[in-house]
C-alpha atoms as a PDB file:
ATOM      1  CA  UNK A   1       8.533  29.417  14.902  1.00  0.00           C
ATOM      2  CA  UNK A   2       5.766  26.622  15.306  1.00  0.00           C
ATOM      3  CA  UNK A   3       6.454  23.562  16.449  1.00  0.00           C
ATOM      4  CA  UNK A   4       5.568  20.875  13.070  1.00  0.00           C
ATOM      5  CA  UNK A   5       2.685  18.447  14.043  1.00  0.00           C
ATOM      6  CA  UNK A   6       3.460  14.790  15.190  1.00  0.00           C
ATOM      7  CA  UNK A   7       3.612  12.741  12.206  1.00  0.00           C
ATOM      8  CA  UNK A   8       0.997   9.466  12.782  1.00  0.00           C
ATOM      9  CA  UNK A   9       1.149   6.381  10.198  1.00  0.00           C
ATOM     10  CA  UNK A  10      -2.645   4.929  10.399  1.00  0.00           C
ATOM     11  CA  UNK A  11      -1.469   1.720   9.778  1.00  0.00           C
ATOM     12  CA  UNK A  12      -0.325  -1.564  11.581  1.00  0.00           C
ATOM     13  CA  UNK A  13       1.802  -2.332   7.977  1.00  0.00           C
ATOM     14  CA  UNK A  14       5.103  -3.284   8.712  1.00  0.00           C
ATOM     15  CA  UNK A  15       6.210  -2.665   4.929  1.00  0.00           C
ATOM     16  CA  UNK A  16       4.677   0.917   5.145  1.00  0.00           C
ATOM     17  CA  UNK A  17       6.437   1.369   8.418  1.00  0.00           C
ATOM     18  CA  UNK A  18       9.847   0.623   7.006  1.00  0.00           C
ATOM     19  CA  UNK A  19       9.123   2.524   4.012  1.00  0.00           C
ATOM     20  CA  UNK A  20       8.130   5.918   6.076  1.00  0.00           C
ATOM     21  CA  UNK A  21      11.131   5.059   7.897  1.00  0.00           C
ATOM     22  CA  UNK A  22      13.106   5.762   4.613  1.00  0.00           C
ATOM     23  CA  UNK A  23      12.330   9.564   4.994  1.00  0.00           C
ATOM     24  CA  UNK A  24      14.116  10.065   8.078  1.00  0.00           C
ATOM     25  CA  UNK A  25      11.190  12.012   9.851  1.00  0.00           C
ATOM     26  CA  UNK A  26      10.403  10.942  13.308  1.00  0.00           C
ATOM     27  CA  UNK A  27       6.505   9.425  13.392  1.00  0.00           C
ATOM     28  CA  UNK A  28       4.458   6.684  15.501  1.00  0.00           C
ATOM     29  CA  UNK A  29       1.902   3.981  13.722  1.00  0.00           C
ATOM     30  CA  UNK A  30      -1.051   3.711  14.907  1.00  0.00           C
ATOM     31  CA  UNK A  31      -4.382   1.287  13.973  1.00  0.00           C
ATOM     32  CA  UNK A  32      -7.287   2.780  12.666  1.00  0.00           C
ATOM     33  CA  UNK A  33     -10.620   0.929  13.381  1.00  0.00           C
ATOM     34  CA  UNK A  34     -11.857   0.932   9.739  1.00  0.00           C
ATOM     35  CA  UNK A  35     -13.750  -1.560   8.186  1.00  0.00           C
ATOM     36  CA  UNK A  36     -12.626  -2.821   5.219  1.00  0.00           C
ATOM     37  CA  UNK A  37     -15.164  -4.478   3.831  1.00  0.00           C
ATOM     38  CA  UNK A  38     -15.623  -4.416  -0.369  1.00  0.00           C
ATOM     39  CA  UNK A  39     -18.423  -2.342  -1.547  1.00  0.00           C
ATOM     40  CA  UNK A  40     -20.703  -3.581  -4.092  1.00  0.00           C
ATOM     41  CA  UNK A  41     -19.618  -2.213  -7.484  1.00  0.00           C
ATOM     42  CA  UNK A  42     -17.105  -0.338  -6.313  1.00  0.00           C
ATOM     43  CA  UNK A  43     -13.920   0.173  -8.713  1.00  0.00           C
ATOM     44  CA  UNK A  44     -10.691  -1.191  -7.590  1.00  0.00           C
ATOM     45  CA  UNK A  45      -8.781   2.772  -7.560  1.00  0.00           C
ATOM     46  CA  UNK A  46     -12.237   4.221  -5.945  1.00  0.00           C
ATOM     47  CA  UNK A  47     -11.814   1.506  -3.326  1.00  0.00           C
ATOM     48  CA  UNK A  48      -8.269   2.419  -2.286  1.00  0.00           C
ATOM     49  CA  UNK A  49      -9.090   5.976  -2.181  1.00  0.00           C
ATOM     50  CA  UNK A  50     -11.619   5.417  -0.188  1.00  0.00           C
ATOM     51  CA  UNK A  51     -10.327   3.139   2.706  1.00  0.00           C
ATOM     52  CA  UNK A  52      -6.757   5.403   2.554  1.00  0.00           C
ATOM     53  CA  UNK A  53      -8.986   8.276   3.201  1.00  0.00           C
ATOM     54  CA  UNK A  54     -11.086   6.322   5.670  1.00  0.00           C
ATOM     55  CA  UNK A  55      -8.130   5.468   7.806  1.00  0.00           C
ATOM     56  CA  UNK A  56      -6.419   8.797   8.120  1.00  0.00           C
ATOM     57  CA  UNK A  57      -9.472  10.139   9.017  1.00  0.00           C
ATOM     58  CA  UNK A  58     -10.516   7.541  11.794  1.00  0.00           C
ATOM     59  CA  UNK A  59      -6.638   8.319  13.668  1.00  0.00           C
ATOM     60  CA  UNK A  60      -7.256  12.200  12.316  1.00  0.00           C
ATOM     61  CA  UNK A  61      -9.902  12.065  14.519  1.00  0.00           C
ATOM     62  CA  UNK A  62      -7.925  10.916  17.805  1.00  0.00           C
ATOM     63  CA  UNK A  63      -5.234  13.321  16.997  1.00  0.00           C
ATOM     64  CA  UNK A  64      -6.821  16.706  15.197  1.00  0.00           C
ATOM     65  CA  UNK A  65      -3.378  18.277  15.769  1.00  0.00           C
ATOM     66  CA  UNK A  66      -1.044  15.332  14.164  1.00  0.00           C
ATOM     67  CA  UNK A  67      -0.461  14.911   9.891  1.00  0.00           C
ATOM     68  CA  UNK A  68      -1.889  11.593   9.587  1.00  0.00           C
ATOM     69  CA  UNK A  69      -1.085   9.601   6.852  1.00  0.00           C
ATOM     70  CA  UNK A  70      -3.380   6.415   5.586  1.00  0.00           C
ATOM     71  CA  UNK A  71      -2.995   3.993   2.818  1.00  0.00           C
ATOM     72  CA  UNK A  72      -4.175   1.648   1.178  1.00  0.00           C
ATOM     73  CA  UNK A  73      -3.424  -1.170  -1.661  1.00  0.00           C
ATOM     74  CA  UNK A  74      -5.801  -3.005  -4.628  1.00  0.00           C
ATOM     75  CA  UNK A  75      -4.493  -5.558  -6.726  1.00  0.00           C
ATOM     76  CA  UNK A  76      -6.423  -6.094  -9.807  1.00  0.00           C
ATOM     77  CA  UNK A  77      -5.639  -8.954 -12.192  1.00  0.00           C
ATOM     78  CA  UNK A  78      -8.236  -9.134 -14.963  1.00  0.00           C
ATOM     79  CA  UNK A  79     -11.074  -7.605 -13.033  1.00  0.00           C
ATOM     80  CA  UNK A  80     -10.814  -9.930 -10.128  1.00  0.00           C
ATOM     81  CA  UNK A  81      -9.443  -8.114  -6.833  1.00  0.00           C
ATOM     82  CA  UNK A  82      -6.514  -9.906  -4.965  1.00  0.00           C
ATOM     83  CA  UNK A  83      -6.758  -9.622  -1.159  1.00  0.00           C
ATOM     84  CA  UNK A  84      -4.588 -10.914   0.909  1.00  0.00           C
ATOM     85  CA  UNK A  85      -4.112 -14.615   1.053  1.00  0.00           C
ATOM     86  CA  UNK A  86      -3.910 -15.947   4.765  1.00  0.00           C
ATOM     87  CA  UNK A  87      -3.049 -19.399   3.704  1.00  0.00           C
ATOM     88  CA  UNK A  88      -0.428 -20.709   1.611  1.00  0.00           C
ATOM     89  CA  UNK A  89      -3.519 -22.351  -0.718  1.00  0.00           C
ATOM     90  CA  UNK A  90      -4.717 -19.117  -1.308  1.00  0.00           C
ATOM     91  CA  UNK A  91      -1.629 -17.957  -2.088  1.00  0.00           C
ATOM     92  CA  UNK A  92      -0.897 -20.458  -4.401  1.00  0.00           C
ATOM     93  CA  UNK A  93      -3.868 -19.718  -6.380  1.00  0.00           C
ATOM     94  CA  UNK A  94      -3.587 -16.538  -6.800  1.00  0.00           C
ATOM     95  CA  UNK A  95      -0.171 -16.646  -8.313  1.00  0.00           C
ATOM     96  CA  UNK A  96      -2.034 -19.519 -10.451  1.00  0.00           C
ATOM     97  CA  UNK A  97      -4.043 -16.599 -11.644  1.00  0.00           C
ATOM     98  CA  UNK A  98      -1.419 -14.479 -12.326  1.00  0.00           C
ATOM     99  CA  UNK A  99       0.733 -16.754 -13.924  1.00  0.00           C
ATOM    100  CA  UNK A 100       2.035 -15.099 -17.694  1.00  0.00           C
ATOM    101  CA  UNK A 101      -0.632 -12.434 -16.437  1.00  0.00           C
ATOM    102  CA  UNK A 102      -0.533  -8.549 -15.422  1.00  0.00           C
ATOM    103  CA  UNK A 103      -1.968  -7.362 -12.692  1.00  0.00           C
ATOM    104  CA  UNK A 104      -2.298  -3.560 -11.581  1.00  0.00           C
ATOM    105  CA  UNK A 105      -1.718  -2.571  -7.883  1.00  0.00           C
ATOM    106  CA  UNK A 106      -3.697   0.819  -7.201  1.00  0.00           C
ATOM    107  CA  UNK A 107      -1.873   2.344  -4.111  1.00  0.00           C
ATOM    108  CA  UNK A 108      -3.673   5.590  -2.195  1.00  0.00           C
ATOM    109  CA  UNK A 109      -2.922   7.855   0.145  1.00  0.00           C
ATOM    110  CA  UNK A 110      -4.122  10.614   2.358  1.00  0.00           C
ATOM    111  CA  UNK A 111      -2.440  13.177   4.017  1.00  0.00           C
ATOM    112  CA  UNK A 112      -4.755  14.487   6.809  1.00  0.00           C
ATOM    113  CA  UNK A 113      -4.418  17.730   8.817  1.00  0.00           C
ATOM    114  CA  UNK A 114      -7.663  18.106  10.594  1.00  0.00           C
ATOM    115  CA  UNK A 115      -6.511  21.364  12.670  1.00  0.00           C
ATOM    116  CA  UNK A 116      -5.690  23.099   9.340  1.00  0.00           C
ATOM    117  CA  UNK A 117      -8.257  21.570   7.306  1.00  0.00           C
ATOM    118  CA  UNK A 118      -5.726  20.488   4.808  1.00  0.00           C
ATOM    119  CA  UNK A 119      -5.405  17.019   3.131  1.00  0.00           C
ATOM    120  CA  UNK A 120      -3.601  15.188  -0.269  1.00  0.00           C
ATOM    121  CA  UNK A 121      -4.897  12.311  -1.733  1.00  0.00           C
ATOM    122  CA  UNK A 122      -3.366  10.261  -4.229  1.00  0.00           C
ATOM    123  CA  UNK A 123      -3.386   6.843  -6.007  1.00  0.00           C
ATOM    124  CA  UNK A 124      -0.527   5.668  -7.555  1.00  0.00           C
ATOM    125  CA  UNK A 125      -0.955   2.683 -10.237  1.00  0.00           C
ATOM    126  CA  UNK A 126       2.124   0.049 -10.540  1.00  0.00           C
ATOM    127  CA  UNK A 127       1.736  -2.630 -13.476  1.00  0.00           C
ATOM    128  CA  UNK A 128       3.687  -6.175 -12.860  1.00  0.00           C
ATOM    129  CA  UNK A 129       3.893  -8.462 -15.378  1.00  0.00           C
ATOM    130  CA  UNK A 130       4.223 -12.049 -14.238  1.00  0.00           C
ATOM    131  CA  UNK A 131       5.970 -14.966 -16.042  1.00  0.00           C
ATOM    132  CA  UNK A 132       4.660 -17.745 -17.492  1.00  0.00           C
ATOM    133  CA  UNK A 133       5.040 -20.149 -13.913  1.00  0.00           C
ATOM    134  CA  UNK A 134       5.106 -23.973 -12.888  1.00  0.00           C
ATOM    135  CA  UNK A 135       2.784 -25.352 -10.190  1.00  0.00           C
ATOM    136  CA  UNK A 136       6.659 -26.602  -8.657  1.00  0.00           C
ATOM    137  CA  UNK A 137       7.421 -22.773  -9.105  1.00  0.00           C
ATOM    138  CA  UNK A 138       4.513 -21.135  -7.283  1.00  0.00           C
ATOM    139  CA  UNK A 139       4.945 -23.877  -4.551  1.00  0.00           C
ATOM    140  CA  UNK A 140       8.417 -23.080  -3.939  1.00  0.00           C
ATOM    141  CA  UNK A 141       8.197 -19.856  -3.678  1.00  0.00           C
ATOM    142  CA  UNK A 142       5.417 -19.400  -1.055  1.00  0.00           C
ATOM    143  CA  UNK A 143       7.299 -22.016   0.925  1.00  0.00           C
ATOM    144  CA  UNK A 144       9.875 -19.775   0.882  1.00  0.00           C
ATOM    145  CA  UNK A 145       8.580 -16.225   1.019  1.00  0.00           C
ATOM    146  CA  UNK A 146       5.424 -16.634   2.929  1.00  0.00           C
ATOM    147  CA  UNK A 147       3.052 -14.503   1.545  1.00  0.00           C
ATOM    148  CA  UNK A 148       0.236 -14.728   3.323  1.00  0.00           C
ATOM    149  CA  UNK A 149      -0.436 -10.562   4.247  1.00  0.00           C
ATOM    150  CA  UNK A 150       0.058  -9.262   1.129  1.00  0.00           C
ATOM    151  CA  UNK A 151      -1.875  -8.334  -1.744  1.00  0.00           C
ATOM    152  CA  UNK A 152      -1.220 -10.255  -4.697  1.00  0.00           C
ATOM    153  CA  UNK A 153       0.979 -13.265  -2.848  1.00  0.00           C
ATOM    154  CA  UNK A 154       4.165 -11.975  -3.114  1.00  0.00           C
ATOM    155  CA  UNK A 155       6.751  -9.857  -1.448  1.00  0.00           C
ATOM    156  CA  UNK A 156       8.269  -7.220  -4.154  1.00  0.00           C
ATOM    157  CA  UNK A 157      11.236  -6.625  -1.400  1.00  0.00           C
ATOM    158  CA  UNK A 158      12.145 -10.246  -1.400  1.00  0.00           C
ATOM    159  CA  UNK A 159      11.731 -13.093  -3.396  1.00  0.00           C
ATOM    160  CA  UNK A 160       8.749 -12.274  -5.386  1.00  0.00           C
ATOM    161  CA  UNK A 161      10.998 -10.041  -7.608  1.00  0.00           C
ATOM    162  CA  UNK A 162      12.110 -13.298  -9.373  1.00  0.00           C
ATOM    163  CA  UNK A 163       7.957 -14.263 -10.503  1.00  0.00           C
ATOM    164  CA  UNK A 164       8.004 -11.418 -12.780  1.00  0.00           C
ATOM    165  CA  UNK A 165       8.795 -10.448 -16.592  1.00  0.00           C
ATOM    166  CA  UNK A 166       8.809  -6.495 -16.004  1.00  0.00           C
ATOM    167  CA  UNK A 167       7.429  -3.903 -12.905  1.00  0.00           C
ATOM    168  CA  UNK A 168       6.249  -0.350 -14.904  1.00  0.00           C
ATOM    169  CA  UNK A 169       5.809   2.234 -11.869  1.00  0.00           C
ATOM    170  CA  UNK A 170       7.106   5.895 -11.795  1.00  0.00           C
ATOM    171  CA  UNK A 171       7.569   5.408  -8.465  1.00  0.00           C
ATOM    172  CA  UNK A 172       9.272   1.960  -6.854  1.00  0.00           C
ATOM    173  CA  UNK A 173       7.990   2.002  -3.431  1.00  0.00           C
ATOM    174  CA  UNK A 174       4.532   2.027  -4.768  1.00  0.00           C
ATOM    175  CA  UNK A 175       4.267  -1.189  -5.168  1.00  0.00           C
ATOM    176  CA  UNK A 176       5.071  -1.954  -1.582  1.00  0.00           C
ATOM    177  CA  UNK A 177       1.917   0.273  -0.505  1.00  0.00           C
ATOM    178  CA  UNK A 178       3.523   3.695   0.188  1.00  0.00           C
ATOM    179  CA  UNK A 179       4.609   5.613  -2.943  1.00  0.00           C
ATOM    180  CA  UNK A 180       7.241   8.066  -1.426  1.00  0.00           C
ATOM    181  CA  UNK A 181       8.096  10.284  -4.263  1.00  0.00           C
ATOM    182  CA  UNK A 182       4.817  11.957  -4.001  1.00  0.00           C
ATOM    183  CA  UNK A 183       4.215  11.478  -0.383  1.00  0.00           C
ATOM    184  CA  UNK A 184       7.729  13.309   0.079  1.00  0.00           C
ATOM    185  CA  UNK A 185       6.170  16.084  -1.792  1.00  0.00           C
ATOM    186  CA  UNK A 186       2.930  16.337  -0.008  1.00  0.00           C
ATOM    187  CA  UNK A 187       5.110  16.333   2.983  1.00  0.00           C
ATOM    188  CA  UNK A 188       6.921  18.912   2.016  1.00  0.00           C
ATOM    189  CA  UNK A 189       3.576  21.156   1.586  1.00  0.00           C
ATOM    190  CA  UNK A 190       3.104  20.718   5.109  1.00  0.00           C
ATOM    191  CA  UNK A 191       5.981  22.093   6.279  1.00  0.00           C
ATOM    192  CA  UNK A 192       8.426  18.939   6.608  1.00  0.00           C
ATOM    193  CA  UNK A 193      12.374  19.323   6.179  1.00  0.00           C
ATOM    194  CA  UNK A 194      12.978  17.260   3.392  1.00  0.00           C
ATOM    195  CA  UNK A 195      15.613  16.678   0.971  1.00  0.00           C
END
């Protein structure tokens, strides 16, 4: 019987890391050297596909023989895209903007096998509804929480949970920026031992 492929995470995500960590399959993270960069006109879901796909390709290419799996998260509030922060101002704006708003966080991700030609990709959408919030509020909480690297200034897994009226996701872990029900599954295709 054949040895399975390495498992590589094209990512430098912490939060992905700990969520691929969930499955119990060994794997290393590695950066991809993508660039990022918005494209003029370019959807929000076409966007995400496009960079998850971009960075499991860019490691893919390093590693033919290894499943490489990128991602990639958009956060869309009203048409306007939420990047990360980096400061705690920009961060407090943004949840300004969100404030008694929805947003929608499109989460992809490709599964690469370049030795086998195979690959699943995927976007998974994840709705939050915010509460109505106070300036005092908003402060507080990115005081608190920190923000700063992720999309939509807040952390899901921690404190942000408490800035919201309602999450609607099939999945929970999408929102966090690796949907595992359906990466389990696409897993599974390629020959991993999972539950």
């Amino acid at each position: 019987m054949n040895p399975l492929p390495e498992l590589i995470l094209a990512s430098t995500s912490p939060y992905r890391r700990q969520l691929l960590e969930r499955l119990r399959l060994p794997f290393r993270a590695i950066a991809p050297q993508v660039d990022e960069a918005h494209r003029s006109g370019e959807a929000a879901a076409e966007r995400a596909a496009r960079l998850a796909l971009a960075k499991a390709e860019a490691v893919s290419a390093q590693y033919p023989g290894a499943v490489v799996i990128g991602s990639d998260q958009v956060a869309l509030c009203e048409g306007v895209v939420l990047d990360k922060p980096g400061t705690a101002a920009t961060a407090v704006a943004q949840l300004h903007r969100l404030s008694g708003r929805s947003a929608v966080f499109h989460s992809a991700v490709a599964v690469v096998h370049r030795n086998s030609a195979r690959q699943d990709c995927f976007t998974h959408l994840t709705e939050v509804r915010f509460r109505t919030l106070s300036s005092g509020e908003i402060e507080r909480y990115v005081a608190a929480d920190a923000p700063l690297d992720c999309a939509g200034s807040f952390r899901s897994e921690a404190l942000g949970s408490a800035l919201f009226e309602a999450v609607l996701s099939d999945d929970p872990t999408g929102l966090v920026g690796l949907p595992l029900i359906r990466l389990a599954s696409s897993l599974r295709v390629m020959g991993y031992a999972l539950p």
